[in-house]
PDB file of N, CA and C in Angstrom:
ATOM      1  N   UNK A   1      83.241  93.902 152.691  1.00  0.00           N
ATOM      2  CA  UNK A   1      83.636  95.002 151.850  1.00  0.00           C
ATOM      3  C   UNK A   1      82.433  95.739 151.278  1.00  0.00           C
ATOM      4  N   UNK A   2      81.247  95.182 150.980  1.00  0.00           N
ATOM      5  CA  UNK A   2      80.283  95.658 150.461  1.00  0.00           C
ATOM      6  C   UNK A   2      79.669  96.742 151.281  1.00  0.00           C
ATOM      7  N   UNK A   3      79.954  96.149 152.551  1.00  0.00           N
ATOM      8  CA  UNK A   3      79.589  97.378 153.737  1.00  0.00           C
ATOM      9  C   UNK A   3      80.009  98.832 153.478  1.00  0.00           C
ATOM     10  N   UNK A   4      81.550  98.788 153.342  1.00  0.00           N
ATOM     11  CA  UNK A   4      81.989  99.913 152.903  1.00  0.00           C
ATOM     12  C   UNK A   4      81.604 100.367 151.598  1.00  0.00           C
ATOM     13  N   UNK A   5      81.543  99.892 150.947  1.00  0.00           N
ATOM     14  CA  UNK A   5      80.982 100.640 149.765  1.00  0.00           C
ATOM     15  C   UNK A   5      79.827 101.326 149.966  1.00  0.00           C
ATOM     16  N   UNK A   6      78.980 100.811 150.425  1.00  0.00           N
ATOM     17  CA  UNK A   6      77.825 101.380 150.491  1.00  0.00           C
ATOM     18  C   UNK A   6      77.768 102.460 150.798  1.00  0.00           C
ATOM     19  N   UNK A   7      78.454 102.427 152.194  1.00  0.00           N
ATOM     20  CA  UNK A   7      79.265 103.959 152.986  1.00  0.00           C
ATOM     21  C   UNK A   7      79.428 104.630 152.145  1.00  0.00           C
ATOM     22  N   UNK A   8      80.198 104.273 151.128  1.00  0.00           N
ATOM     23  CA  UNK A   8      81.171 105.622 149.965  1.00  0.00           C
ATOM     24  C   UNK A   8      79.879 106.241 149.148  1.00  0.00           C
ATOM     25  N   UNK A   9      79.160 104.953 148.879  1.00  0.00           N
ATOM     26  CA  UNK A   9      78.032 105.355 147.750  1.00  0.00           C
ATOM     27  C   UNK A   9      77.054 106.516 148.143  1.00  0.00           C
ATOM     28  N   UNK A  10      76.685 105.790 149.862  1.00  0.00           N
ATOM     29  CA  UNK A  10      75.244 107.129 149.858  1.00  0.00           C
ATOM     30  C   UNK A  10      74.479 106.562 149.340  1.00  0.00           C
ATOM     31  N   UNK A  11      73.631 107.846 148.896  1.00  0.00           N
ATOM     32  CA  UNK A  11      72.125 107.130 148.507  1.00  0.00           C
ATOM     33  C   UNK A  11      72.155 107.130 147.197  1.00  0.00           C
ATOM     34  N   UNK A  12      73.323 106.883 146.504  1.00  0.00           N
ATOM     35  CA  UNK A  12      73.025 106.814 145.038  1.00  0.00           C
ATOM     36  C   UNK A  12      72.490 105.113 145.073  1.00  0.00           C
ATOM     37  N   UNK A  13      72.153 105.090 143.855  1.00  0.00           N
ATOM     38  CA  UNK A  13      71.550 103.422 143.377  1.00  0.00           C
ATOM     39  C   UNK A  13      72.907 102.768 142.897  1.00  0.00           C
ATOM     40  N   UNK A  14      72.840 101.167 143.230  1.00  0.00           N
ATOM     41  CA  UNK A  14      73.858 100.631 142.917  1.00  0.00           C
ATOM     42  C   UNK A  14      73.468  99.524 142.030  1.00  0.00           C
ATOM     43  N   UNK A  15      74.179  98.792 141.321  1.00  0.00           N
ATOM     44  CA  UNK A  15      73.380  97.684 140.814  1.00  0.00           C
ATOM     45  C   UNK A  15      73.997  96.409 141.677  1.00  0.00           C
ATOM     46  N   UNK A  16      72.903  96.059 141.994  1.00  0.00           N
ATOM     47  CA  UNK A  16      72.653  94.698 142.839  1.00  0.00           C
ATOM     48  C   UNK A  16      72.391  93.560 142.677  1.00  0.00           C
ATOM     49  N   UNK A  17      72.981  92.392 142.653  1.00  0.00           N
ATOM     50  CA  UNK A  17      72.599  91.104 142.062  1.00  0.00           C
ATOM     51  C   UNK A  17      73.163  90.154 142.733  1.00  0.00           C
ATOM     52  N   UNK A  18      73.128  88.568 142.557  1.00  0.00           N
ATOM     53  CA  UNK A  18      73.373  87.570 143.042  1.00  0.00           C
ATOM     54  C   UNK A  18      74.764  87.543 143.304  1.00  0.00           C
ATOM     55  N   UNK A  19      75.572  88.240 141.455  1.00  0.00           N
ATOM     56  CA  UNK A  19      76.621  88.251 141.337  1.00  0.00           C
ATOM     57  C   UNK A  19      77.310  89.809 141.591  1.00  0.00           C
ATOM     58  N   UNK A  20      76.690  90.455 141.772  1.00  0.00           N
ATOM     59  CA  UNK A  20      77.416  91.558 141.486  1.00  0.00           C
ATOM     60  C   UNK A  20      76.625  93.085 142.609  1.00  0.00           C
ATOM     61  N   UNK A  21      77.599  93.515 143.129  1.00  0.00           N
ATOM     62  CA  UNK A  21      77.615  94.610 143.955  1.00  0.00           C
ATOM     63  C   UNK A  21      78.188  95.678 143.645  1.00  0.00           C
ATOM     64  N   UNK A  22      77.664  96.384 142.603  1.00  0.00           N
ATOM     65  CA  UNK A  22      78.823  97.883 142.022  1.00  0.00           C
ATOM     66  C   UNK A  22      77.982  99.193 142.037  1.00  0.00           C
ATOM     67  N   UNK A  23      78.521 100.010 142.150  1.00  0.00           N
ATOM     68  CA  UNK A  23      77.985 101.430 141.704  1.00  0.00           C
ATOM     69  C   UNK A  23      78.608 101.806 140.395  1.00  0.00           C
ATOM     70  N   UNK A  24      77.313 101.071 139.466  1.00  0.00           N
ATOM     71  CA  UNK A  24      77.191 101.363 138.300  1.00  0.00           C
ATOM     72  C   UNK A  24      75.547 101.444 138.441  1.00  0.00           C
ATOM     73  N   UNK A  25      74.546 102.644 137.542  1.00  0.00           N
ATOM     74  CA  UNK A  25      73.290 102.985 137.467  1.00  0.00           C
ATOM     75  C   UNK A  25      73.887 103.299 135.810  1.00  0.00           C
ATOM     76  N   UNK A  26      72.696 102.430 135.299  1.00  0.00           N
ATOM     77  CA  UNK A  26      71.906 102.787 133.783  1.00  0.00           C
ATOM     78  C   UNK A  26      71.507 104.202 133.527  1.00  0.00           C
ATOM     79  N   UNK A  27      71.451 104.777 132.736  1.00  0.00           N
ATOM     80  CA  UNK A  27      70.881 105.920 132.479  1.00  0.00           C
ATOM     81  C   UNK A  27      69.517 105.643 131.166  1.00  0.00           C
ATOM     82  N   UNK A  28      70.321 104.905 130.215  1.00  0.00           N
ATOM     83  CA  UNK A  28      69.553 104.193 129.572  1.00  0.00           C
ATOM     84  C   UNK A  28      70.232 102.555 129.335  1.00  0.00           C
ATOM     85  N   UNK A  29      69.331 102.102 128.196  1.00  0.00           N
ATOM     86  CA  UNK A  29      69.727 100.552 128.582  1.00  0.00           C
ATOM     87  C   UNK A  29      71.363 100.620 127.391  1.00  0.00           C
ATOM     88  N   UNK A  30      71.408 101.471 126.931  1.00  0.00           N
ATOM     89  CA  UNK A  30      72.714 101.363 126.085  1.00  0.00           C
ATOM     90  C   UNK A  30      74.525 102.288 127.268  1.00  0.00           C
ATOM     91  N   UNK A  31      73.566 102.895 128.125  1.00  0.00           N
ATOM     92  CA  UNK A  31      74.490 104.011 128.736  1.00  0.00           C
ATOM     93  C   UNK A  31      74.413 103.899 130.207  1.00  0.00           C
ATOM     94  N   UNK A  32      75.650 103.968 130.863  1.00  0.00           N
ATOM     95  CA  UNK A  32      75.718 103.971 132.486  1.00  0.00           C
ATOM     96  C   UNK A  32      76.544 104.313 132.678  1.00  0.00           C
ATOM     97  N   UNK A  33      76.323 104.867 134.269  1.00  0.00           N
ATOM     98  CA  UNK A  33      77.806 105.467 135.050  1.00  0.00           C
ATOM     99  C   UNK A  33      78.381 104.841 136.486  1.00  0.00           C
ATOM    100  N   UNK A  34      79.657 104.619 135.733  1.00  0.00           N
ATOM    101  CA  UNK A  34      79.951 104.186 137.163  1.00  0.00           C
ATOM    102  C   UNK A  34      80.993 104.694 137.729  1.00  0.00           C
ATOM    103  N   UNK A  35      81.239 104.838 139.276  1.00  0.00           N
ATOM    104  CA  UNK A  35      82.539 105.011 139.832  1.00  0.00           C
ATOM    105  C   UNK A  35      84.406 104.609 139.662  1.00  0.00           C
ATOM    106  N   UNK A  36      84.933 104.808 139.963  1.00  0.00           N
ATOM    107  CA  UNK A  36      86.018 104.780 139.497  1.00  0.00           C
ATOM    108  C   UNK A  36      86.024 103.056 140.126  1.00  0.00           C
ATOM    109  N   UNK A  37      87.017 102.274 138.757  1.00  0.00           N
ATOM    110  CA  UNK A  37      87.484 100.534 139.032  1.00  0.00           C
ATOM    111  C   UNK A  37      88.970 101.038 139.685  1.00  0.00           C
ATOM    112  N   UNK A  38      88.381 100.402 140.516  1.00  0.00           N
ATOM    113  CA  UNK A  38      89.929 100.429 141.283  1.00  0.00           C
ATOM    114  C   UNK A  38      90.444  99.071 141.737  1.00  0.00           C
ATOM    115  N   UNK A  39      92.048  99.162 142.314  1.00  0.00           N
ATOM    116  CA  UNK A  39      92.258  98.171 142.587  1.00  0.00           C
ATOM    117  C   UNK A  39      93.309  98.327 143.723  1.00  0.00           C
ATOM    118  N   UNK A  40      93.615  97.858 144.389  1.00  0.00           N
ATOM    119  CA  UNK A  40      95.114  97.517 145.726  1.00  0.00           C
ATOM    120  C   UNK A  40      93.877  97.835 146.801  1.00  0.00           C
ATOM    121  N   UNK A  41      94.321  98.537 147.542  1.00  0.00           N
ATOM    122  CA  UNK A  41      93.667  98.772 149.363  1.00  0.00           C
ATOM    123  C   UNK A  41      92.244 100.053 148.267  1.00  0.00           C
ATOM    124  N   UNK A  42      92.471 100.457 147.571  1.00  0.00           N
ATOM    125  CA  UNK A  42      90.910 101.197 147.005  1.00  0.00           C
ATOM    126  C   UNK A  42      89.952 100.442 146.906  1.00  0.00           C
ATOM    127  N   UNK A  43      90.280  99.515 146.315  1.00  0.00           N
ATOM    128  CA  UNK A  43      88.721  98.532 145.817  1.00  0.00           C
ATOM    129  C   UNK A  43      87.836  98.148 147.634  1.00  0.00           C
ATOM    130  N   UNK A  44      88.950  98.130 148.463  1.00  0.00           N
ATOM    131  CA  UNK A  44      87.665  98.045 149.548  1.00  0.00           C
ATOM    132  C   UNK A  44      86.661  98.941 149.761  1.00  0.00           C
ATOM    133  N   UNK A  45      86.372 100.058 149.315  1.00  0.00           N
ATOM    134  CA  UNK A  45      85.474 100.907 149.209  1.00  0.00           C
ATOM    135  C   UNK A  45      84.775 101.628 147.613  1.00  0.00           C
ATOM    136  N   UNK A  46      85.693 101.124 146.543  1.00  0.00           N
ATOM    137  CA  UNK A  46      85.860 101.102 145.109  1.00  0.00           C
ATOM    138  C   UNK A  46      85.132 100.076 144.811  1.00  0.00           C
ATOM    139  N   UNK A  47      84.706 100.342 143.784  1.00  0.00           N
ATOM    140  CA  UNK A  47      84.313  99.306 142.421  1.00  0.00           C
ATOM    141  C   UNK A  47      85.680  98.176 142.335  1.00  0.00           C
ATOM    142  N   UNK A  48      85.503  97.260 142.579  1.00  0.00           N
ATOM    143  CA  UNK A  48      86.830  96.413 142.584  1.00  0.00           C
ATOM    144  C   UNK A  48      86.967  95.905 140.812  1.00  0.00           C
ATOM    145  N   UNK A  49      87.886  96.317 139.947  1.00  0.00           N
ATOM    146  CA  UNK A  49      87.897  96.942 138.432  1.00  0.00           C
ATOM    147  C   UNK A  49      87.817  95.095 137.892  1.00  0.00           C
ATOM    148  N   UNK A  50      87.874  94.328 138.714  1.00  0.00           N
ATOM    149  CA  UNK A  50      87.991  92.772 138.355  1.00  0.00           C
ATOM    150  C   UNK A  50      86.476  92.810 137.944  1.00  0.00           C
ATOM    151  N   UNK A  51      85.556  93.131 139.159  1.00  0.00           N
ATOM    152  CA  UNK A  51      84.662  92.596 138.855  1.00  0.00           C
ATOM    153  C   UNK A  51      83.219  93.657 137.745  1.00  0.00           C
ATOM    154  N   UNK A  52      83.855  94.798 137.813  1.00  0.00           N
ATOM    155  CA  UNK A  52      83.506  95.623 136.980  1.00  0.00           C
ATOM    156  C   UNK A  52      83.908  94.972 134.953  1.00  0.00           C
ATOM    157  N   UNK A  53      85.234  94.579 135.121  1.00  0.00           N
ATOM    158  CA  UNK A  53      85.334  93.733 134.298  1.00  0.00           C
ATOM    159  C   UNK A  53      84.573  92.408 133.644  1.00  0.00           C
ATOM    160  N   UNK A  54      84.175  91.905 134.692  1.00  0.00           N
ATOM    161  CA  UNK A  54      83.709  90.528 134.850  1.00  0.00           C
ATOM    162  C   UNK A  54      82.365  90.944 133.833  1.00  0.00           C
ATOM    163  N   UNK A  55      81.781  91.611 134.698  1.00  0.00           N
ATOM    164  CA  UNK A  55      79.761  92.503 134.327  1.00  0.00           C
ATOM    165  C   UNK A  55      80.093  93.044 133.195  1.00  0.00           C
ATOM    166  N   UNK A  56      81.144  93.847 132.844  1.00  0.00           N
ATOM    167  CA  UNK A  56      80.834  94.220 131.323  1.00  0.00           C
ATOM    168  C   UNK A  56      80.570  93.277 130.496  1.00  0.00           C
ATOM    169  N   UNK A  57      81.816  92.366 130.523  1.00  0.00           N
ATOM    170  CA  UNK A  57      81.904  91.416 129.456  1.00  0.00           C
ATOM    171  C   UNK A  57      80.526  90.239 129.596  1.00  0.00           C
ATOM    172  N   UNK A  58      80.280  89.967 130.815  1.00  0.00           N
ATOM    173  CA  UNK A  58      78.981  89.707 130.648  1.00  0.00           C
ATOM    174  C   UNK A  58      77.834  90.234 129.919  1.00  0.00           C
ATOM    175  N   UNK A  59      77.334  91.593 130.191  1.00  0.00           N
ATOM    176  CA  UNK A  59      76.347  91.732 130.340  1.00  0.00           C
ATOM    177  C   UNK A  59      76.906  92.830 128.605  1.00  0.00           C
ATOM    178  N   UNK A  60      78.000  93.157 128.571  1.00  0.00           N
ATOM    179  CA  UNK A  60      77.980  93.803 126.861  1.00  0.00           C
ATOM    180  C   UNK A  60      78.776  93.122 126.218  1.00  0.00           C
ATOM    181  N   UNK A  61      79.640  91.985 126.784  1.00  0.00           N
ATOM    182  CA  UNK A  61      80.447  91.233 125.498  1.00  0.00           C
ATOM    183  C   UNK A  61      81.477  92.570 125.332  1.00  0.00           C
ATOM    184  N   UNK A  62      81.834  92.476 123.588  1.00  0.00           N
ATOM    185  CA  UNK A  62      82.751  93.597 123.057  1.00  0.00           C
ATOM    186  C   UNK A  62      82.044  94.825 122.956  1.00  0.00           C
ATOM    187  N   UNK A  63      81.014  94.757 123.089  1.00  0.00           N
ATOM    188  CA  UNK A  63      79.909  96.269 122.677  1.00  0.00           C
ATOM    189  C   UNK A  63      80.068  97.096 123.721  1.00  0.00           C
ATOM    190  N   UNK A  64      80.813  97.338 124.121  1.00  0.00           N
ATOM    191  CA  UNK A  64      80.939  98.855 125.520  1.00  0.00           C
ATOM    192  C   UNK A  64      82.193  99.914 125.242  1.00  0.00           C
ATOM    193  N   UNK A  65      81.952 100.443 125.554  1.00  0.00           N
ATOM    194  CA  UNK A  65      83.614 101.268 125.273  1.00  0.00           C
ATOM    195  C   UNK A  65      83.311 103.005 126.871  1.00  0.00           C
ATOM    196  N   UNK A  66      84.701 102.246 127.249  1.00  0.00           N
ATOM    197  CA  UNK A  66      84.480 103.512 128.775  1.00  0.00           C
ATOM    198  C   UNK A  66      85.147 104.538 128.712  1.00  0.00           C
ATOM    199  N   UNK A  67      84.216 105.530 128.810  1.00  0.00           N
ATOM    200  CA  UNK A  67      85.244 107.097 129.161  1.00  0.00           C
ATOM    201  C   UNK A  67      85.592 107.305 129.966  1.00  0.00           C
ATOM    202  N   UNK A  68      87.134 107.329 130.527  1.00  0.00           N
ATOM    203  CA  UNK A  68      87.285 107.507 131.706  1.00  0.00           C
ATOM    204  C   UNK A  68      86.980 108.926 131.723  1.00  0.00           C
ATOM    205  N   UNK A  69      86.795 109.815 132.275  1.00  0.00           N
ATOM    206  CA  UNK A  69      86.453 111.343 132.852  1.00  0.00           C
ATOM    207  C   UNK A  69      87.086 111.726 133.884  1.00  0.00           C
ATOM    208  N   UNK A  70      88.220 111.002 134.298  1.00  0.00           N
ATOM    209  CA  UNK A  70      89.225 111.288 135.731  1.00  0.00           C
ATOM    210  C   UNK A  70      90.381 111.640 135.254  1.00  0.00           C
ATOM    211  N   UNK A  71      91.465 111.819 136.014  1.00  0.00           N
ATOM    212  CA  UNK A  71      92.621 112.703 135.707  1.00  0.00           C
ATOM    213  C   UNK A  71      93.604 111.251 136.434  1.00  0.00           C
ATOM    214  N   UNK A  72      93.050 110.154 136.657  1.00  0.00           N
ATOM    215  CA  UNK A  72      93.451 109.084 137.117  1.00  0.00           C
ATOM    216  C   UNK A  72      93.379 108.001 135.971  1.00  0.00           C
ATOM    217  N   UNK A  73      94.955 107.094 135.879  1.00  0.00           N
ATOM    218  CA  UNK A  73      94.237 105.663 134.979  1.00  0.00           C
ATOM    219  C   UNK A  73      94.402 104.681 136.053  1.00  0.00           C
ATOM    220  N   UNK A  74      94.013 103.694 135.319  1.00  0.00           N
ATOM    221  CA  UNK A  74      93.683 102.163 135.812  1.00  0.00           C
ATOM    222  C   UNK A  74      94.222 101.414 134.211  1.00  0.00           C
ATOM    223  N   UNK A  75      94.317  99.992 134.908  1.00  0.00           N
ATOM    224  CA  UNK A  75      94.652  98.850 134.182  1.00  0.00           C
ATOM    225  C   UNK A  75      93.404  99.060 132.926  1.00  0.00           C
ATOM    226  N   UNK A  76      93.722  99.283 131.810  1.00  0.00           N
ATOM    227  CA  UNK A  76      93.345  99.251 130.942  1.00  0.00           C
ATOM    228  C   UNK A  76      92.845  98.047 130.002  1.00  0.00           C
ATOM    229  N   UNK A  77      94.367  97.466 130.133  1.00  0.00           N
ATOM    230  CA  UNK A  77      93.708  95.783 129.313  1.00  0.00           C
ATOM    231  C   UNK A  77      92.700  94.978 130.218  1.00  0.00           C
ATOM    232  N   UNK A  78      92.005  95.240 131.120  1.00  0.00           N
ATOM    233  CA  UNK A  78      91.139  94.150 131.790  1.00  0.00           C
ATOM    234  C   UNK A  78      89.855  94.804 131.241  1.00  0.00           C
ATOM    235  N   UNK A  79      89.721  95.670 130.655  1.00  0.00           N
ATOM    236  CA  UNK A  79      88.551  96.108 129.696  1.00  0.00           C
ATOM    237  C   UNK A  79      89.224  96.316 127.731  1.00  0.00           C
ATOM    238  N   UNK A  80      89.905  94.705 127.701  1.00  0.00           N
ATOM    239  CA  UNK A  80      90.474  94.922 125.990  1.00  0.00           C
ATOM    240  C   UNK A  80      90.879  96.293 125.409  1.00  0.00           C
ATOM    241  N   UNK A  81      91.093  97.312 126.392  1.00  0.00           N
ATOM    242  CA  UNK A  81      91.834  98.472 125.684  1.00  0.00           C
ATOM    243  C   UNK A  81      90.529  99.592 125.684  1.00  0.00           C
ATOM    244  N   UNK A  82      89.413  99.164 125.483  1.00  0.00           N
ATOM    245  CA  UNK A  82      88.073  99.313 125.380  1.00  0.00           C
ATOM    246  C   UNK A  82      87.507 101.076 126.071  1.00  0.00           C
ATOM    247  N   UNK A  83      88.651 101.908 126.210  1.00  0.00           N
ATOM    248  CA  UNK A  83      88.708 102.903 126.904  1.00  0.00           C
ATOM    249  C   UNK A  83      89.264 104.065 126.140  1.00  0.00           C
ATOM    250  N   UNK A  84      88.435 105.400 126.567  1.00  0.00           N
ATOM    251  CA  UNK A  84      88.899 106.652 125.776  1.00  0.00           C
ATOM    252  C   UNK A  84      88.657 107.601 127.144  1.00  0.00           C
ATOM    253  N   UNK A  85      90.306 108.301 126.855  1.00  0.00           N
ATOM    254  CA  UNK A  85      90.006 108.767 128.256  1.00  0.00           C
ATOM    255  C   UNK A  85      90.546 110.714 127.771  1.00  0.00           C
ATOM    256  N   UNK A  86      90.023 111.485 129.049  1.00  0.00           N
ATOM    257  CA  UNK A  86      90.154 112.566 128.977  1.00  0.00           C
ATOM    258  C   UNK A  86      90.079 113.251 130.595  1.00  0.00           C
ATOM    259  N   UNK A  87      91.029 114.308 130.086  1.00  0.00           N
ATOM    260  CA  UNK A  87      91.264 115.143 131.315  1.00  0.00           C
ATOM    261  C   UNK A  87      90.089 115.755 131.842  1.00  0.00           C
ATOM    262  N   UNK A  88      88.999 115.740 133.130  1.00  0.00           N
ATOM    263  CA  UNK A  88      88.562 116.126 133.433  1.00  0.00           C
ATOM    264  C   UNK A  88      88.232 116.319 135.464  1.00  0.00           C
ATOM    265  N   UNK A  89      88.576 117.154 136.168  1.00  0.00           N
ATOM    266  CA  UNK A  89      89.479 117.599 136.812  1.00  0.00           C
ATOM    267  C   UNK A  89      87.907 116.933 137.970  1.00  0.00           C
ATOM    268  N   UNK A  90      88.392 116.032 138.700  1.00  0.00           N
ATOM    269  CA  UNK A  90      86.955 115.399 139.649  1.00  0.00           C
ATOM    270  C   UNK A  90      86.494 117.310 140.209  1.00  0.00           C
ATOM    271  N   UNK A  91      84.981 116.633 140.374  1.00  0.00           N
ATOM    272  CA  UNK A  91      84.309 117.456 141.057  1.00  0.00           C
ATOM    273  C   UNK A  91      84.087 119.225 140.749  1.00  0.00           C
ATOM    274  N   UNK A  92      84.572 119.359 138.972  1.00  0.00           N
ATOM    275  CA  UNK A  92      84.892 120.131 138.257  1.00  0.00           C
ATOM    276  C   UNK A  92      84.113 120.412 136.626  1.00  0.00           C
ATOM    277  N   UNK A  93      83.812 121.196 136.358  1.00  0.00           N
ATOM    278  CA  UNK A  93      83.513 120.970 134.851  1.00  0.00           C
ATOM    279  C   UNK A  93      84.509 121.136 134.346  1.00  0.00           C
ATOM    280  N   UNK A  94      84.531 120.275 132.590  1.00  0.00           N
ATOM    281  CA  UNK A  94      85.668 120.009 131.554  1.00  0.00           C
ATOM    282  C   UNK A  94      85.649 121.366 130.516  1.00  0.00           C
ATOM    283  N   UNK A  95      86.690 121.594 130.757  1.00  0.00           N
ATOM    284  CA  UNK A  95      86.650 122.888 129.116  1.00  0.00           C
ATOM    285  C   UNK A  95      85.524 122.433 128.203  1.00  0.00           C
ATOM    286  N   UNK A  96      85.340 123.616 128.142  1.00  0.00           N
ATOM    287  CA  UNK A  96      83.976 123.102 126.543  1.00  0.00           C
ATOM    288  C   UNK A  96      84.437 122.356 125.222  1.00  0.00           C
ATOM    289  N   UNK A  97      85.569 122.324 125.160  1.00  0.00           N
ATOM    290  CA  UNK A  97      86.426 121.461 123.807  1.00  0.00           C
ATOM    291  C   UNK A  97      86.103 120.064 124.356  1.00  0.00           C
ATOM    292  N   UNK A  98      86.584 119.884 125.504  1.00  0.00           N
ATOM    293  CA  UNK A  98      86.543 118.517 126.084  1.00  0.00           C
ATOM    294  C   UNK A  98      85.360 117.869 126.177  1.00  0.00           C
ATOM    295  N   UNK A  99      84.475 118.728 126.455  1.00  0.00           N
ATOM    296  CA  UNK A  99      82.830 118.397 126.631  1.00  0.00           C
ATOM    297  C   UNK A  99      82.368 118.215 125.197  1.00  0.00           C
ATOM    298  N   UNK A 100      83.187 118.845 124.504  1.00  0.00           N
ATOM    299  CA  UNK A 100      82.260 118.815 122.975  1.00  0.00           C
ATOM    300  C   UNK A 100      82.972 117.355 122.326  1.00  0.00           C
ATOM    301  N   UNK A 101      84.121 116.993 122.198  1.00  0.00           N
ATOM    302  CA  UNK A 101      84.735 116.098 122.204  1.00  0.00           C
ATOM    303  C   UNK A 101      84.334 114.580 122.538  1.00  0.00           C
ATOM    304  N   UNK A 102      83.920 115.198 124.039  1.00  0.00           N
ATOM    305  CA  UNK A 102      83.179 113.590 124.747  1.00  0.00           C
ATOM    306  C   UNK A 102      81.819 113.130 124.253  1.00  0.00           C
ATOM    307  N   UNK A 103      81.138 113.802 124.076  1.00  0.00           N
ATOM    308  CA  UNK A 103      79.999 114.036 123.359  1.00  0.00           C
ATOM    309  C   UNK A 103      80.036 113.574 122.264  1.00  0.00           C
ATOM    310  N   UNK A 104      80.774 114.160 121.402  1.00  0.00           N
ATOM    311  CA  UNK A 104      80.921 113.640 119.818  1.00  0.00           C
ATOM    312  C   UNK A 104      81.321 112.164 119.910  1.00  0.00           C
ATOM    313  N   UNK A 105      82.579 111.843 120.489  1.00  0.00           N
ATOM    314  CA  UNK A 105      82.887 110.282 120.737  1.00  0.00           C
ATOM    315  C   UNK A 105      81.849 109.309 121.100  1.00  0.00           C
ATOM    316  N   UNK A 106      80.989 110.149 122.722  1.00  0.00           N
ATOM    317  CA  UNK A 106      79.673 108.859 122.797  1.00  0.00           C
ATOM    318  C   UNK A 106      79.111 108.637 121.575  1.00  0.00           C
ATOM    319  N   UNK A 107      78.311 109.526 120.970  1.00  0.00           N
ATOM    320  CA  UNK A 107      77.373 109.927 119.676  1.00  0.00           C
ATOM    321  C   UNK A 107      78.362 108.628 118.373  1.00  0.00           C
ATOM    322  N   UNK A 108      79.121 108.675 118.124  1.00  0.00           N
ATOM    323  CA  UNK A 108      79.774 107.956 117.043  1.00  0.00           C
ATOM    324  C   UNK A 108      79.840 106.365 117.548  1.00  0.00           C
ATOM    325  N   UNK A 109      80.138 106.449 118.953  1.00  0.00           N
ATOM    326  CA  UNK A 109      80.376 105.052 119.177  1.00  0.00           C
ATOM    327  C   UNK A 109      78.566 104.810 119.284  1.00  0.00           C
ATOM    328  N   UNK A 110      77.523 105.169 119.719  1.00  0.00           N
ATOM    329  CA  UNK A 110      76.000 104.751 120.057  1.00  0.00           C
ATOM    330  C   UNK A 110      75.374 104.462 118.411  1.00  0.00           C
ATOM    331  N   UNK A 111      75.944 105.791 117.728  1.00  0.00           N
ATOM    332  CA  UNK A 111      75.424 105.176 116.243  1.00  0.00           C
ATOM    333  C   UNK A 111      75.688 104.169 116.019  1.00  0.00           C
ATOM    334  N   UNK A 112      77.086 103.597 116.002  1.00  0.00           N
ATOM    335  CA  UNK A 112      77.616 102.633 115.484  1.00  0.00           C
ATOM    336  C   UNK A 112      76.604 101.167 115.477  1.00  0.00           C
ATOM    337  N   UNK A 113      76.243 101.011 117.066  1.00  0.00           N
ATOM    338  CA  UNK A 113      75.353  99.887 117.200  1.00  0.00           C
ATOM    339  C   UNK A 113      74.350 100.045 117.294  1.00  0.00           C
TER     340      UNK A 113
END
């Protein structure tokens, strides 16, 4: 399966480890982006959302909170609820309310810790 992913990814950077094969990249050490967690026949080329699960709680415990930015959900409780999501249309920019919005939310949740 990892094969395919890779396929999907391209030449973006993925994070790579003993345990873990995802396209998720740091931006900084508090902030990262990753592809959509998916799950049924997606995760063979998807972020499989188990193990995207798995690495958060590893690697942030309760300290993470995800924006989704898709017009798509996913299982929510396998990230404790831990999600704020908004309409933003793939491969599209978000109304400027929405952008100002998302923004303000990162900013409040980064102060916080």
């Amino acid at each position: 399966m990892n094969f395919l992913r890779k396929i999907v990814s391209g030449k973006r950077n993925r994070l790579q480890t003993e345990k873990y094969d995802l396209d998720i990249t740091y931006v900084t050490p508090r902030v990262c982006g990753m592809s959509f967690p998916a799950s049924g026949f997606e995760k063979c080329y998807r972020n499989n959302i188990n193990d995207v699960a798995a690495f958060l709680e590893e690697r942030h415990r309760d300290s993470y909170l995800i924006f989704n930015l898709s017009c798509r959900r996913y299982d929510y409780k396998k990230f404790k609820n831990m999600v704020k999501e908004y309409e933003w249309q793939d491969h599209h920019s978000p109304a400027m309310n929405v952008l100002f919005e998302v923004c303000q939310e990162m900013y409040s949740f980064l102060s916080k810790n």
